[in-house]
N, C-alpha and C. Protein backbone atom coordinates (compact mmCIF):
# COMPACT_ATOMS: atom_id res chain seq x y z
N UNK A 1 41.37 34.73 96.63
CA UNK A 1 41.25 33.38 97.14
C UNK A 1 42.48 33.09 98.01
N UNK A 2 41.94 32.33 98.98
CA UNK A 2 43.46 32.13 100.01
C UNK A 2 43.56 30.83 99.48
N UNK A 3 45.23 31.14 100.08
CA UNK A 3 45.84 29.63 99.84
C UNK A 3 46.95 28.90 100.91
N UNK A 4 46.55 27.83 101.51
CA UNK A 4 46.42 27.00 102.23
C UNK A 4 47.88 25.86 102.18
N UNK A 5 49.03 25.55 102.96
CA UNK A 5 49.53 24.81 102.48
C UNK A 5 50.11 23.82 103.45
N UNK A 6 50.06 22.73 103.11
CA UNK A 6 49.96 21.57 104.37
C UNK A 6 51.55 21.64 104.64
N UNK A 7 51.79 21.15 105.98
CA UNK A 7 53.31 21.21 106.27
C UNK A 7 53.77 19.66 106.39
N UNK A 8 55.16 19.27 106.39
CA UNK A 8 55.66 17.98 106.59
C UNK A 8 55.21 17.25 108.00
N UNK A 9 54.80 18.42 109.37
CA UNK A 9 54.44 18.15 110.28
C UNK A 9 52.73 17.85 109.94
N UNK A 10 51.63 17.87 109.07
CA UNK A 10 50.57 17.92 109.18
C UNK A 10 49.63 19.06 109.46
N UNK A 11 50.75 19.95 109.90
CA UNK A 11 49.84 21.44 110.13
C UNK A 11 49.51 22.19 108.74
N UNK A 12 49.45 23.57 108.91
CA UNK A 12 49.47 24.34 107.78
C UNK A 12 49.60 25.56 107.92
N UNK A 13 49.91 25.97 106.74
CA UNK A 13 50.60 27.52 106.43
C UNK A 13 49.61 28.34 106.01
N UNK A 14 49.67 29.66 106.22
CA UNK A 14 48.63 30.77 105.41
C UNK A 14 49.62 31.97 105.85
N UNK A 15 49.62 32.64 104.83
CA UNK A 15 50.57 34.27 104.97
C UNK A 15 51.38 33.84 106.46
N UNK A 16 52.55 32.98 106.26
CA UNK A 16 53.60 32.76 107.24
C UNK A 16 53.28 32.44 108.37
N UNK A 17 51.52 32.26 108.80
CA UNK A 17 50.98 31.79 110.27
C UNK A 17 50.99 30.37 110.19
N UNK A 18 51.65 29.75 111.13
CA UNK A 18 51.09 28.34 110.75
C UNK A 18 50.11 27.95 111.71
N UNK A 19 48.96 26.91 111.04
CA UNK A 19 47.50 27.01 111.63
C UNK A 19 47.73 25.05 112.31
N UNK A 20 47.38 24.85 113.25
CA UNK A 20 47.38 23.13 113.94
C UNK A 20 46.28 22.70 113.08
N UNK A 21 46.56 21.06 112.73
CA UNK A 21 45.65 20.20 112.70
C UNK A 21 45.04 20.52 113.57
N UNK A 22 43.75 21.15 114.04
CA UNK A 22 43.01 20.65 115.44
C UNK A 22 41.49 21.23 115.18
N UNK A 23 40.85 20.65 115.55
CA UNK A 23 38.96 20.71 115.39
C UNK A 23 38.65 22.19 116.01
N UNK A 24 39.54 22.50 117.28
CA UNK A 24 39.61 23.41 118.58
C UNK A 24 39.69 24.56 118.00
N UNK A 25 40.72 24.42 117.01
CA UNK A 25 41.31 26.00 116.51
C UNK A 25 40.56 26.70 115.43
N UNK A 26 40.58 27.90 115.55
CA UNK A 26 39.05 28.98 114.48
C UNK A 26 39.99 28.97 113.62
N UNK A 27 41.13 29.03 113.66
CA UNK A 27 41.83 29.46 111.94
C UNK A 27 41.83 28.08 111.55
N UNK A 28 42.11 26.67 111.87
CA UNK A 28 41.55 25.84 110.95
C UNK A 28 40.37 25.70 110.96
N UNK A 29 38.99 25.59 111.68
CA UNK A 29 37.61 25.43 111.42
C UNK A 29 37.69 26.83 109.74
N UNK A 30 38.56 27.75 110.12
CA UNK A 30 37.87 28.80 109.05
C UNK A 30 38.77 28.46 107.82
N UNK A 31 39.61 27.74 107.59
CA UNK A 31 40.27 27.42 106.34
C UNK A 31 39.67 26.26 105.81
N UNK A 32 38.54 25.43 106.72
CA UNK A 32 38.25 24.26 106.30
C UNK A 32 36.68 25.12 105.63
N UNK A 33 36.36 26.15 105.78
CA UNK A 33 35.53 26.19 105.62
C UNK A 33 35.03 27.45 104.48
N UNK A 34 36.38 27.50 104.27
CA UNK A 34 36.83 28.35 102.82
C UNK A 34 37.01 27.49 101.96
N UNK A 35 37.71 26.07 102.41
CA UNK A 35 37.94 25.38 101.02
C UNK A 35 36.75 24.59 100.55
N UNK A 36 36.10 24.46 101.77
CA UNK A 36 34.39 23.82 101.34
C UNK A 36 33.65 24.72 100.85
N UNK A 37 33.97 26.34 100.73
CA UNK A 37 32.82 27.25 100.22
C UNK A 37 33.70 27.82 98.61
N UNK A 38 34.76 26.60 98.36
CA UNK A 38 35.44 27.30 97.36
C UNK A 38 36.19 29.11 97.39
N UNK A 39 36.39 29.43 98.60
CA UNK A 39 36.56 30.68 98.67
C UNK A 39 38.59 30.30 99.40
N UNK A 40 38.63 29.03 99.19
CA UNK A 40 40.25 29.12 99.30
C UNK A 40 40.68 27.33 98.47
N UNK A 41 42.07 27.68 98.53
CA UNK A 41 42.42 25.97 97.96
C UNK A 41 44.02 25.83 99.11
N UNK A 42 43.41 24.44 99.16
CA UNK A 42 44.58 23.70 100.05
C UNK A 42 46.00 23.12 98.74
N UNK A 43 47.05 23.14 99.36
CA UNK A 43 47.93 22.98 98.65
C UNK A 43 48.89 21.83 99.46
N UNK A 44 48.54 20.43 99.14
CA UNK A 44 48.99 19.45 99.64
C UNK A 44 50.42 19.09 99.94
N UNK A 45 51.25 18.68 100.93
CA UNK A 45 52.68 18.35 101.40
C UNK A 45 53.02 17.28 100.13
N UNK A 46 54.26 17.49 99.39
CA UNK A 46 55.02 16.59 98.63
C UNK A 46 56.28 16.40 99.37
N UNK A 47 56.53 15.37 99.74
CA UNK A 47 58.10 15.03 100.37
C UNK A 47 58.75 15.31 99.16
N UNK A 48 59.84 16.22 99.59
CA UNK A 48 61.14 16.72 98.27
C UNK A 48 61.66 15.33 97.95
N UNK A 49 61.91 15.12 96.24
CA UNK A 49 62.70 14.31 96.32
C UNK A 49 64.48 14.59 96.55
N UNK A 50 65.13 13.72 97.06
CA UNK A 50 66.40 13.68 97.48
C UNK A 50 67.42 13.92 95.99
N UNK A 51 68.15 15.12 96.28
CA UNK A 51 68.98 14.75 95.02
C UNK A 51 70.15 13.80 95.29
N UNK A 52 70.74 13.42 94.18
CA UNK A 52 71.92 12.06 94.08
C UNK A 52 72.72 12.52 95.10
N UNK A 53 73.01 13.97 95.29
CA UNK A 53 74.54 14.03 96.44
C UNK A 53 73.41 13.29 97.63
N UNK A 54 72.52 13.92 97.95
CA UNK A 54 71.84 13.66 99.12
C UNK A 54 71.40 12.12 99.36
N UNK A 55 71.44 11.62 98.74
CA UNK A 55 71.72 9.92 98.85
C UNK A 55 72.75 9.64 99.18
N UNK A 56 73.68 10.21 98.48
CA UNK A 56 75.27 9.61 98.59
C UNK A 56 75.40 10.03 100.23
N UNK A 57 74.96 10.87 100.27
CA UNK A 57 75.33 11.98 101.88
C UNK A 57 74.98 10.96 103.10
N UNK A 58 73.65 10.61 102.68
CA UNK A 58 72.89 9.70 103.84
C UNK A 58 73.35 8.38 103.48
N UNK A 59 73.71 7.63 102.83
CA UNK A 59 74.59 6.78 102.74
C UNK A 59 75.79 6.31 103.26
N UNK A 60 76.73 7.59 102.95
CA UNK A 60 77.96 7.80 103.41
C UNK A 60 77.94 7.75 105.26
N UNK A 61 76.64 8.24 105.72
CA UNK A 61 76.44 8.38 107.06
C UNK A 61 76.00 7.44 107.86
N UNK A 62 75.05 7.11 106.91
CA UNK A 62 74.67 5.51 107.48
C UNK A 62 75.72 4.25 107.65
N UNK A 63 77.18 3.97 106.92
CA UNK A 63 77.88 3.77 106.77
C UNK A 63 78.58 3.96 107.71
N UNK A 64 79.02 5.41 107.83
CA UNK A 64 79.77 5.36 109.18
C UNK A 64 79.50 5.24 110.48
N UNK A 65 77.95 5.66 110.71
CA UNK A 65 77.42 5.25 112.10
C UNK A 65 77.77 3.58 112.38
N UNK A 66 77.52 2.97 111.22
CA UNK A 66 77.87 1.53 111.19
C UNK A 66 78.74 0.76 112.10
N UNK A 67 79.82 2.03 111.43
CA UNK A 67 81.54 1.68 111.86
C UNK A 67 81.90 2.03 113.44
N UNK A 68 81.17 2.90 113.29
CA UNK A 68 81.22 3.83 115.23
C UNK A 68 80.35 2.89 115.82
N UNK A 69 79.73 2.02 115.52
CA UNK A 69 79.13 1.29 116.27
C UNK A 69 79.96 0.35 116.89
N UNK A 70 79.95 -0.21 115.35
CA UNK A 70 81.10 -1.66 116.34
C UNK A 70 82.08 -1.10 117.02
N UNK A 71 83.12 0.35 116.90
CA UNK A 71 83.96 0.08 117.46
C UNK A 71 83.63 0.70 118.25
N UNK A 72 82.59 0.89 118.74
CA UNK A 72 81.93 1.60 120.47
C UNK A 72 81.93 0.17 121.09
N UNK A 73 81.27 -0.95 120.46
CA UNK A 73 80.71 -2.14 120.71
C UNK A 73 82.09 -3.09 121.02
N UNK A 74 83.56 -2.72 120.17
CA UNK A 74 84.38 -4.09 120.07
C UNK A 74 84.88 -4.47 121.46
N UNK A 75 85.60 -5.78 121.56
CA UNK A 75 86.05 -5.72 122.81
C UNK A 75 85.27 -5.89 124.23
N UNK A 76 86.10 -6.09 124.69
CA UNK A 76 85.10 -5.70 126.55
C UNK A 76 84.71 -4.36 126.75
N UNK A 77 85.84 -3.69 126.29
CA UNK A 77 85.42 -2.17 127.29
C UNK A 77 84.56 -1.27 125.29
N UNK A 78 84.93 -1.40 124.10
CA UNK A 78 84.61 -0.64 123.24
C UNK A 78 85.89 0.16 123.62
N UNK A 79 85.53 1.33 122.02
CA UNK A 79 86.55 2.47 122.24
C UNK A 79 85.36 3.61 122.11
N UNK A 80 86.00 4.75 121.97
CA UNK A 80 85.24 6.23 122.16
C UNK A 80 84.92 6.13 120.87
N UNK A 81 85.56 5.71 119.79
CA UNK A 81 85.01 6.25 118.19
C UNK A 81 86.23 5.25 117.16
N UNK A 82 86.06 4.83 116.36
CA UNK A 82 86.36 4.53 114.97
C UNK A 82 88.01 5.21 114.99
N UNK A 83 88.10 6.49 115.15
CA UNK A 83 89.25 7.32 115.21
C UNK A 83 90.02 6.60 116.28
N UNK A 84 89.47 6.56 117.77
CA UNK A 84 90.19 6.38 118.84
C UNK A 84 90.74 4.66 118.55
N UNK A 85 90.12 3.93 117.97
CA UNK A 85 90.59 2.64 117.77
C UNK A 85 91.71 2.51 117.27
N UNK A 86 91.73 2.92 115.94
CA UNK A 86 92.85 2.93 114.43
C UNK A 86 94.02 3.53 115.03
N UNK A 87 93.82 4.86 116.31
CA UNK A 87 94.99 5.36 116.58
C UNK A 87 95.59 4.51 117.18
N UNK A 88 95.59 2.87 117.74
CA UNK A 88 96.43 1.88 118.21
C UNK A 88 97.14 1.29 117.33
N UNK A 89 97.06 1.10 115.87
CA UNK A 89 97.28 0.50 115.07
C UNK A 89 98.83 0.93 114.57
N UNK A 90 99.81 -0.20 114.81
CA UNK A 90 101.12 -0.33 114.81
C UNK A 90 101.63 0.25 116.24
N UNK A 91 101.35 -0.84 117.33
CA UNK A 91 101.72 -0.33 118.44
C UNK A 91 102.20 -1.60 119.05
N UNK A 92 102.47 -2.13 120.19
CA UNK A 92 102.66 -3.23 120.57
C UNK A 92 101.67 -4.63 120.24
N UNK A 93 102.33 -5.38 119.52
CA UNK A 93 101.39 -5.96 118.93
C UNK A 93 100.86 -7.65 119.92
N UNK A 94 101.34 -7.34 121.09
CA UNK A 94 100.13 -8.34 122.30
C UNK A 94 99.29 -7.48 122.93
N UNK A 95 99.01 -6.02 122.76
CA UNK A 95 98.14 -4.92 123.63
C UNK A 95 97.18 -5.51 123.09
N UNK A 96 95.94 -5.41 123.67
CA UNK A 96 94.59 -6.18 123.50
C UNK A 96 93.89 -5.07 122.28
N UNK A 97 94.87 -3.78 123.00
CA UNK A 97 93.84 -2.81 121.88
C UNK A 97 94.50 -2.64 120.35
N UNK A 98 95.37 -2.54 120.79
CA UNK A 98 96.29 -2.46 119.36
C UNK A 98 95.88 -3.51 118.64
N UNK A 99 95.57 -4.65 118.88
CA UNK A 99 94.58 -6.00 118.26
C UNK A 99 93.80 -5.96 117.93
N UNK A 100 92.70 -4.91 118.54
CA UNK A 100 91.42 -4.55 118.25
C UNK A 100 91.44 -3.46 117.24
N UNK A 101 92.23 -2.74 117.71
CA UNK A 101 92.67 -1.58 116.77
C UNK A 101 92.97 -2.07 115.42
N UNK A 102 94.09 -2.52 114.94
CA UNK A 102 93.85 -3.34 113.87
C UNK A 102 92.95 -4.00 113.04
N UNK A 103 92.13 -4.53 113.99
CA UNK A 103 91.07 -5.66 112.78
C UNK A 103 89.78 -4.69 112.98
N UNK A 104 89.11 -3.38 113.89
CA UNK A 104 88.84 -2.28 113.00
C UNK A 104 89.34 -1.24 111.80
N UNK A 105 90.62 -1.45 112.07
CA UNK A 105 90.96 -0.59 110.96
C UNK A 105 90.85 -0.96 109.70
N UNK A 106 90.91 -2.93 109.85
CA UNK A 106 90.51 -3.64 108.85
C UNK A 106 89.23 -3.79 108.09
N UNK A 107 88.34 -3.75 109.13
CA UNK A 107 87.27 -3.52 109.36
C UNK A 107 86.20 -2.64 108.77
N UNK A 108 86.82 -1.48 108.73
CA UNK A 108 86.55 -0.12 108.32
C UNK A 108 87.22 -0.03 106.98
N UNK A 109 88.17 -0.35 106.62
CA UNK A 109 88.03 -0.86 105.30
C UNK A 109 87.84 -1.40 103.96
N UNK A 110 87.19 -2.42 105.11
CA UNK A 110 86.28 -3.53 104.27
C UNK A 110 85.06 -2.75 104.33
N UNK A 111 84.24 -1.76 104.73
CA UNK A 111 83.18 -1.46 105.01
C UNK A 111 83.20 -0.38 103.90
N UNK A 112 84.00 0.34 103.83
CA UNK A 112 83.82 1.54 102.91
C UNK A 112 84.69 0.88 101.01
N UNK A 113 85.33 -0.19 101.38
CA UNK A 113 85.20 -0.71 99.91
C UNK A 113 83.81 -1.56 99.78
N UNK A 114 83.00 -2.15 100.45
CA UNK A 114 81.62 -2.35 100.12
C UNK A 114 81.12 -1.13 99.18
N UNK A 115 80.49 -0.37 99.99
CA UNK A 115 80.17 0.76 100.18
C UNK A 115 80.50 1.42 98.78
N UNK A 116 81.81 1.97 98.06
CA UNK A 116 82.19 2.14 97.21
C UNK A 116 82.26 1.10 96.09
N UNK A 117 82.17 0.22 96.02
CA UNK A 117 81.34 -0.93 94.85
C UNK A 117 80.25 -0.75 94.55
N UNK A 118 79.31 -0.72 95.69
CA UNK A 118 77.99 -0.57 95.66
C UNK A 118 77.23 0.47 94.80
N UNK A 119 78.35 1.97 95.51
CA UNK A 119 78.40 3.38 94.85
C UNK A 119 78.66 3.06 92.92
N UNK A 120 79.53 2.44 92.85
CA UNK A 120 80.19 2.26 91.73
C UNK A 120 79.18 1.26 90.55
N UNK A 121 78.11 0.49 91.26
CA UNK A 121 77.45 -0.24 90.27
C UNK A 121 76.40 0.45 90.10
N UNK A 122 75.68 0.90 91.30
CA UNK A 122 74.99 2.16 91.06
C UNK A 122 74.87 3.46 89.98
N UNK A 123 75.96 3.84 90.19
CA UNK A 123 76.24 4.75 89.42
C UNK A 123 76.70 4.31 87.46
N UNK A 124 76.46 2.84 87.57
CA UNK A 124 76.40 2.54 86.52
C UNK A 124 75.85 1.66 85.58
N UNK A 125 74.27 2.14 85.92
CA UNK A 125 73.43 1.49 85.81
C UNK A 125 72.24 0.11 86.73
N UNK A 126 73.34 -0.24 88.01
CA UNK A 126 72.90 -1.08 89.08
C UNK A 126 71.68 -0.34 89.81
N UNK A 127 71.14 -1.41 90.31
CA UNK A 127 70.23 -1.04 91.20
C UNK A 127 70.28 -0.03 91.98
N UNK A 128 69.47 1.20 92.79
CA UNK A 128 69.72 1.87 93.55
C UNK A 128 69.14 1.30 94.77
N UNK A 129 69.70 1.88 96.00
CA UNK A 129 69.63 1.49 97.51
C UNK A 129 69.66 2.20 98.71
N UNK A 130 68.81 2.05 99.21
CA UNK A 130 68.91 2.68 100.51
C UNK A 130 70.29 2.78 101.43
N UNK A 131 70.37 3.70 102.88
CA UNK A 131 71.46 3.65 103.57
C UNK A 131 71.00 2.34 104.25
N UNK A 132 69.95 2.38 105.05
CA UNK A 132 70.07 0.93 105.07
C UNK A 132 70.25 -0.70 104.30
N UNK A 133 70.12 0.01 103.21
CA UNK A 133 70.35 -1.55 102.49
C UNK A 133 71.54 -1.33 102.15
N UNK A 134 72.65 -0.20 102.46
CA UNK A 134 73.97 0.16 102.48
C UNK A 134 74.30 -0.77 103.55
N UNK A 135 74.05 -0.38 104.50
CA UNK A 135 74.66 -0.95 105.99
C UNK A 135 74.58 -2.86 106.07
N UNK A 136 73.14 -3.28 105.70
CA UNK A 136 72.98 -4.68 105.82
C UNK A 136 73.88 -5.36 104.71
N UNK A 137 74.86 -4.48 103.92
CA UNK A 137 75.32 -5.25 103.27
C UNK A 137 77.12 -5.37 103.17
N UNK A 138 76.76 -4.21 104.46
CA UNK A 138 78.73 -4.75 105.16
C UNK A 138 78.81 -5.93 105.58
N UNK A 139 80.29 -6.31 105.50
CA UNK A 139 80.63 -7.78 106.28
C UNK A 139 80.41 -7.43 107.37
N UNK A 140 80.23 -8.74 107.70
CA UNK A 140 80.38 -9.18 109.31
C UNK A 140 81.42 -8.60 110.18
N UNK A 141 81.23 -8.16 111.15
CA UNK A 141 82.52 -7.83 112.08
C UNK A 141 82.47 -9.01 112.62
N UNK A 142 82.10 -9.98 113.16
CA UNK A 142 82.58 -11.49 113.70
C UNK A 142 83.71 -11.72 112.16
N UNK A 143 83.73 -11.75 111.19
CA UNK A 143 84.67 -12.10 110.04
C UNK A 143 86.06 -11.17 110.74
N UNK A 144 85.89 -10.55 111.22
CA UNK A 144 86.79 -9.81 111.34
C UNK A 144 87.86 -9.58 113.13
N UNK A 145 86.96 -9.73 114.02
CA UNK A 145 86.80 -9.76 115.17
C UNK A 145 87.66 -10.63 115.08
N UNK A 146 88.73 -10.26 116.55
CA UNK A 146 90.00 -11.29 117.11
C UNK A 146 89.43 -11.84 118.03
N UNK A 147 90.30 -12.87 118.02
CA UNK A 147 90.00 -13.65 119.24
C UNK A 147 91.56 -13.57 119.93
N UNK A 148 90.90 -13.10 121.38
CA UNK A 148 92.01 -12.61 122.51
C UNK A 148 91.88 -13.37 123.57
């Protein structure tokens, strides 16, 4: 008996060939027509579940895209990255960036002690959460944001 196994894309597998969803194609008309003559069985796609690192992972990421956002976003001009900001921080303190630099670095602090609370109630018994319901639940960068 063959055996048949659906892919995450919708296609399918048989001895390492993979066969298209498609009406067109003889190797699926002929697998559809093994499993209707009982002479094969389909073996349906289960999305893996995620283990705990792998939450934490996509979390942790979702999180920081967060942070690279605003500080792509802060300011008039943005900076290149999160990194390139913070490296202003303790520099002349009327530079527009060194200002900005600062209340990301603040910023980014406040974001990953969220973040690590969140981790922390979680992990002890609290609700579990998505990376996005990670992210919607940083502060505000207007809370944080100078005014220049």
């Amino acid at each position: 008996m063959n055996t048949y196994t659906e892919t995450k894309e919708g296609s399918y597998l048989f001895n390492g060939m993979s066969i298209p969803n498609a009406e067109g194609n003889r190797h699926y008309r002929q697998m559809l027509l093994e499993i209707s003559n009982g002479e094969g069985t389909l073996t349906s796609y289960v999305e893996p579940v995620p283990t705990p690192e792998e939450k934490i992972a996509a979390i942790r990421d979702s999180v920081g895209s967060h942070i690279e956002t605003i500080a792509k976003s802060a300011g008039d001009f943005g900076f290149d990255s999160i990194l390139s900001a913070v490296s202003y921080v303790g520099g002349d303190a009327l530079d527009v960036n060194v200002i900005y630099g600062t209340a990301l670095f603040n910023y980014r602090e406040a974001c990953w002690e969220t973040a690590r609370l969140m981790l922390v109630d979680w992990q002890t018994g609290g609700a579990e959460f998505t990376p996005e319901e990670a992210v919607a639940q940083m502060p505000l960068w207007s809370d944080f944001e100078p005014e220049v």
